[in-house]
C-alpha atoms as a PDB file:
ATOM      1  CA  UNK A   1     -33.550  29.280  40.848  1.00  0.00           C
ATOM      2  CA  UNK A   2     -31.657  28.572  43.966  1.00  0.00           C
ATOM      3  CA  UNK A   3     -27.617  28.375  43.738  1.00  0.00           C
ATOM      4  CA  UNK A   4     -28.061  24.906  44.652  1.00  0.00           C
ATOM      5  CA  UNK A   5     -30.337  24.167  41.234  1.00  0.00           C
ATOM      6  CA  UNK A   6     -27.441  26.234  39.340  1.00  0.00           C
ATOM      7  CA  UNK A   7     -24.865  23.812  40.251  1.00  0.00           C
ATOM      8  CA  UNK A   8     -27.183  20.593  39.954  1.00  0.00           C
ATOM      9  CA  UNK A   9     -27.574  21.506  35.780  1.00  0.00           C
ATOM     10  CA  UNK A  10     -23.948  22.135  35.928  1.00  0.00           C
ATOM     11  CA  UNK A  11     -22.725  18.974  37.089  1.00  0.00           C
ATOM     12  CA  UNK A  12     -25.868  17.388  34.293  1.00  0.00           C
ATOM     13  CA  UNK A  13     -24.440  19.358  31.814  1.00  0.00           C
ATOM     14  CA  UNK A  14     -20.813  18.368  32.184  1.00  0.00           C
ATOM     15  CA  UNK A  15     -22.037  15.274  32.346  1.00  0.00           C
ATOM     16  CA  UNK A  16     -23.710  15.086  29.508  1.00  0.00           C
ATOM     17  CA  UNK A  17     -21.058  16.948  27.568  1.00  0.00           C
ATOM     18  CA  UNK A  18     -18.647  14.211  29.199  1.00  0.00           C
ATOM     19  CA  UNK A  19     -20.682  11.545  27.912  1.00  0.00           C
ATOM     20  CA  UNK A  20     -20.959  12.849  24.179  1.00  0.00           C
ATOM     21  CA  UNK A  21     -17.008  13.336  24.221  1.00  0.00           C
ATOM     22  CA  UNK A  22     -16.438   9.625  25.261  1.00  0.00           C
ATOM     23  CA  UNK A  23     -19.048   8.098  22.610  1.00  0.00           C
ATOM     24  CA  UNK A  24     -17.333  10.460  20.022  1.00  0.00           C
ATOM     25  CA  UNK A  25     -13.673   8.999  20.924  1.00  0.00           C
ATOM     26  CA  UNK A  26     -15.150   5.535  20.813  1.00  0.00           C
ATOM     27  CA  UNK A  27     -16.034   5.925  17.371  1.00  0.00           C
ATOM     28  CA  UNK A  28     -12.900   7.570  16.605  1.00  0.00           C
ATOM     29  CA  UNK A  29     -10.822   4.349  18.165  1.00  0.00           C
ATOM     30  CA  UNK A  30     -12.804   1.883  16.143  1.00  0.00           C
ATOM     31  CA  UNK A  31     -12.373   3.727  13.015  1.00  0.00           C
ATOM     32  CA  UNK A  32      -8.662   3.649  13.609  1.00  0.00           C
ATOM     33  CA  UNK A  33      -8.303   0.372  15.109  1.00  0.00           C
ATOM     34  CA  UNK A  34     -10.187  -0.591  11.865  1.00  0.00           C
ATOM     35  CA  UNK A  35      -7.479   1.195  10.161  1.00  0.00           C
ATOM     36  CA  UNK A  36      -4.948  -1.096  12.210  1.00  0.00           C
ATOM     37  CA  UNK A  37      -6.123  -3.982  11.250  1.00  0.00           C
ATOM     38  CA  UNK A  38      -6.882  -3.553   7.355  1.00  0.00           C
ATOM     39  CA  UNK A  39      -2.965  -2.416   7.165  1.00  0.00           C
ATOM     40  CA  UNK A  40      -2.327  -5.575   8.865  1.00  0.00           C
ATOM     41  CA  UNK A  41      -4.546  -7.841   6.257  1.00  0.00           C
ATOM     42  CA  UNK A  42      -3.108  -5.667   3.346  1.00  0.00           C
ATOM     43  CA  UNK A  43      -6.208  -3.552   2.508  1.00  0.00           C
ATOM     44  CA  UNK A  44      -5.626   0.076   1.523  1.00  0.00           C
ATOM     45  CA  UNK A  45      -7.009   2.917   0.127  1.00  0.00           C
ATOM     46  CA  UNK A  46     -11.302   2.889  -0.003  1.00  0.00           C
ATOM     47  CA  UNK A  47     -11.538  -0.728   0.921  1.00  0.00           C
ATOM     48  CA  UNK A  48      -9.391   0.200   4.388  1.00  0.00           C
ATOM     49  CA  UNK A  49     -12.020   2.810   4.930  1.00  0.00           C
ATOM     50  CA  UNK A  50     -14.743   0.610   4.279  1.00  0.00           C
ATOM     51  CA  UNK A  51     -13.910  -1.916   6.533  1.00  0.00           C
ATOM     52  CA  UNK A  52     -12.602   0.747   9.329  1.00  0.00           C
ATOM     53  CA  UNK A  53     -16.371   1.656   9.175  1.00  0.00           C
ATOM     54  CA  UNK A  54     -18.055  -1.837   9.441  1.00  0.00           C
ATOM     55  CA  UNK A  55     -15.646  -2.172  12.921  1.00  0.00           C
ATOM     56  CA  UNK A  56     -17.375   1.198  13.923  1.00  0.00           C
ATOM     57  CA  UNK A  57     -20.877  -0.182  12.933  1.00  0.00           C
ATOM     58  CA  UNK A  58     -19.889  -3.400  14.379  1.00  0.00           C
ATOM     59  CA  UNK A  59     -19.871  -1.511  18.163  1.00  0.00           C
ATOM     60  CA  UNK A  60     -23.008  -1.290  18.079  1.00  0.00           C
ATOM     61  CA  UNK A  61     -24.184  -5.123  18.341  1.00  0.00           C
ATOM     62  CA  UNK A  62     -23.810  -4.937  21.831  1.00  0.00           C
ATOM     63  CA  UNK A  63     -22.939  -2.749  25.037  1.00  0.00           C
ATOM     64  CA  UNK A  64     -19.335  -2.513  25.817  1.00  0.00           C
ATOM     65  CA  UNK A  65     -15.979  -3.642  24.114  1.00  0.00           C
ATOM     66  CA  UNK A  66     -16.399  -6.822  22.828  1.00  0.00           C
ATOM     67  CA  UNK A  67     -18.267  -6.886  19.760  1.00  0.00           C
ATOM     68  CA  UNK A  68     -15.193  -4.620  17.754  1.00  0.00           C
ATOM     69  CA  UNK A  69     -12.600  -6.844  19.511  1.00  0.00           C
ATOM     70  CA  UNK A  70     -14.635 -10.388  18.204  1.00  0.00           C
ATOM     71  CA  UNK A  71     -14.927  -8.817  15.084  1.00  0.00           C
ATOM     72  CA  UNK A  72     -10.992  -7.861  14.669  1.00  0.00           C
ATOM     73  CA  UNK A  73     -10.152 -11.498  16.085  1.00  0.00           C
ATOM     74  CA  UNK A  74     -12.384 -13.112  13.535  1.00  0.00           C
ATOM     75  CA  UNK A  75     -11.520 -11.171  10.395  1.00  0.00           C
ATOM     76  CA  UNK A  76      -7.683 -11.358  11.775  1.00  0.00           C
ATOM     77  CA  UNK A  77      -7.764 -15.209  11.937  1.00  0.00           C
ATOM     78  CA  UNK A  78      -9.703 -14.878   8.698  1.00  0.00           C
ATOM     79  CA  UNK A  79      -6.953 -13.347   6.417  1.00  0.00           C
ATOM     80  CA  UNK A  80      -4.058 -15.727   9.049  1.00  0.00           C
ATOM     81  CA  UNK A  81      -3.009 -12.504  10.398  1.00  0.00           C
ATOM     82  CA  UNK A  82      -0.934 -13.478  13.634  1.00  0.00           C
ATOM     83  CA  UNK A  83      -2.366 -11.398  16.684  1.00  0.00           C
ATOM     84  CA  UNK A  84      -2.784 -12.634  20.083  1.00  0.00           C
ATOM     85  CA  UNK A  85      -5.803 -11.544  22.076  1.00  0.00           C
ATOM     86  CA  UNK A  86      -3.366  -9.441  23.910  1.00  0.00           C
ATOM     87  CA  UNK A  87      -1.756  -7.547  20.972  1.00  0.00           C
ATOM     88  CA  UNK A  88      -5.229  -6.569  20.181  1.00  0.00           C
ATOM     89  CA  UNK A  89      -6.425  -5.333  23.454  1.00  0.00           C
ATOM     90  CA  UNK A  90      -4.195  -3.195  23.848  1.00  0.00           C
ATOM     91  CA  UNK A  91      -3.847  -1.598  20.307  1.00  0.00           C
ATOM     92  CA  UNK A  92      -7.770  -1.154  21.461  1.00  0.00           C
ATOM     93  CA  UNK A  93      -6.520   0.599  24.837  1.00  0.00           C
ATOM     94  CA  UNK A  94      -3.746   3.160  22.817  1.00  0.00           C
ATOM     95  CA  UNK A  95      -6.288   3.971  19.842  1.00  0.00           C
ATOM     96  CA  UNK A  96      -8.659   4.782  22.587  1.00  0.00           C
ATOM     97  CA  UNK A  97      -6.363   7.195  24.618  1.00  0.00           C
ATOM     98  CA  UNK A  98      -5.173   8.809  21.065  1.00  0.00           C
ATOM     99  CA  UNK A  99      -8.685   9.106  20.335  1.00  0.00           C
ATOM    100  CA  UNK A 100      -9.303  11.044  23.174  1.00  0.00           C
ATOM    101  CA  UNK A 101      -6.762  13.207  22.881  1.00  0.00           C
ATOM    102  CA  UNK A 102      -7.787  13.903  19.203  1.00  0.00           C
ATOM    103  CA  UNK A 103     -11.340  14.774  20.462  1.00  0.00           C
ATOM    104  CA  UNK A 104     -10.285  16.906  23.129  1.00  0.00           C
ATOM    105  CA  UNK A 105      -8.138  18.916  20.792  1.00  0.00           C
ATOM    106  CA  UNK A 106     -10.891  19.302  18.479  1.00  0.00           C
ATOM    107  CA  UNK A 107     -13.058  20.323  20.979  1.00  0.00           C
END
């Protein structure tokens, strides 16, 4: 194998260990935004982990962002918890960076 193949599964390897660290923090921001949010509607205990894993489930509806932020809007307005799109954005932005860093230290 020629130095050049070397660093080509290098780079796919970091890659693909970058990718599995990302989808792993994902998950680990919608369980905690889903943790936000079911402090905010006054759910605790096993129902607050119940419904932090129906946001994770709900990411997968669709590719990107939006199907956990429609789904913390809805159930929000719901239970006439005040939020504005903007509050809940970036929640979603912090929980993602904290998730990182939790998944980097783990790692």
């Amino acid at each position: 194998m020629s130095g050049f193949d070397d660093r080509e599964n290098a780079f796919e390897g970091q890659y693909a260990h970058d990718q599995e660290m990302e989808f792993k923090a994902v998950a680990r921001r919608n369980k905690l935004l889903g943790l936000w949010a079911a402090e905010l509607m006054g759910i605790s205990g096993d129902e607050a982990d119940a419904y932090a894993k129906e946001v994770v489930l709900a990411d997968f509806e669709e590719a990107g962002h939006e199907d956990v932020f429609r789904k913390i809007r809805g159930d929000l307005d719901a239970r006439g918890v005040e939020q504005s799109d903007h509050q809940i954005r970036h929640r979603m932005d912090q929980l993602l960076e904290d998730a990182r860093t939790q998944v980097r230290n783990e790692a």
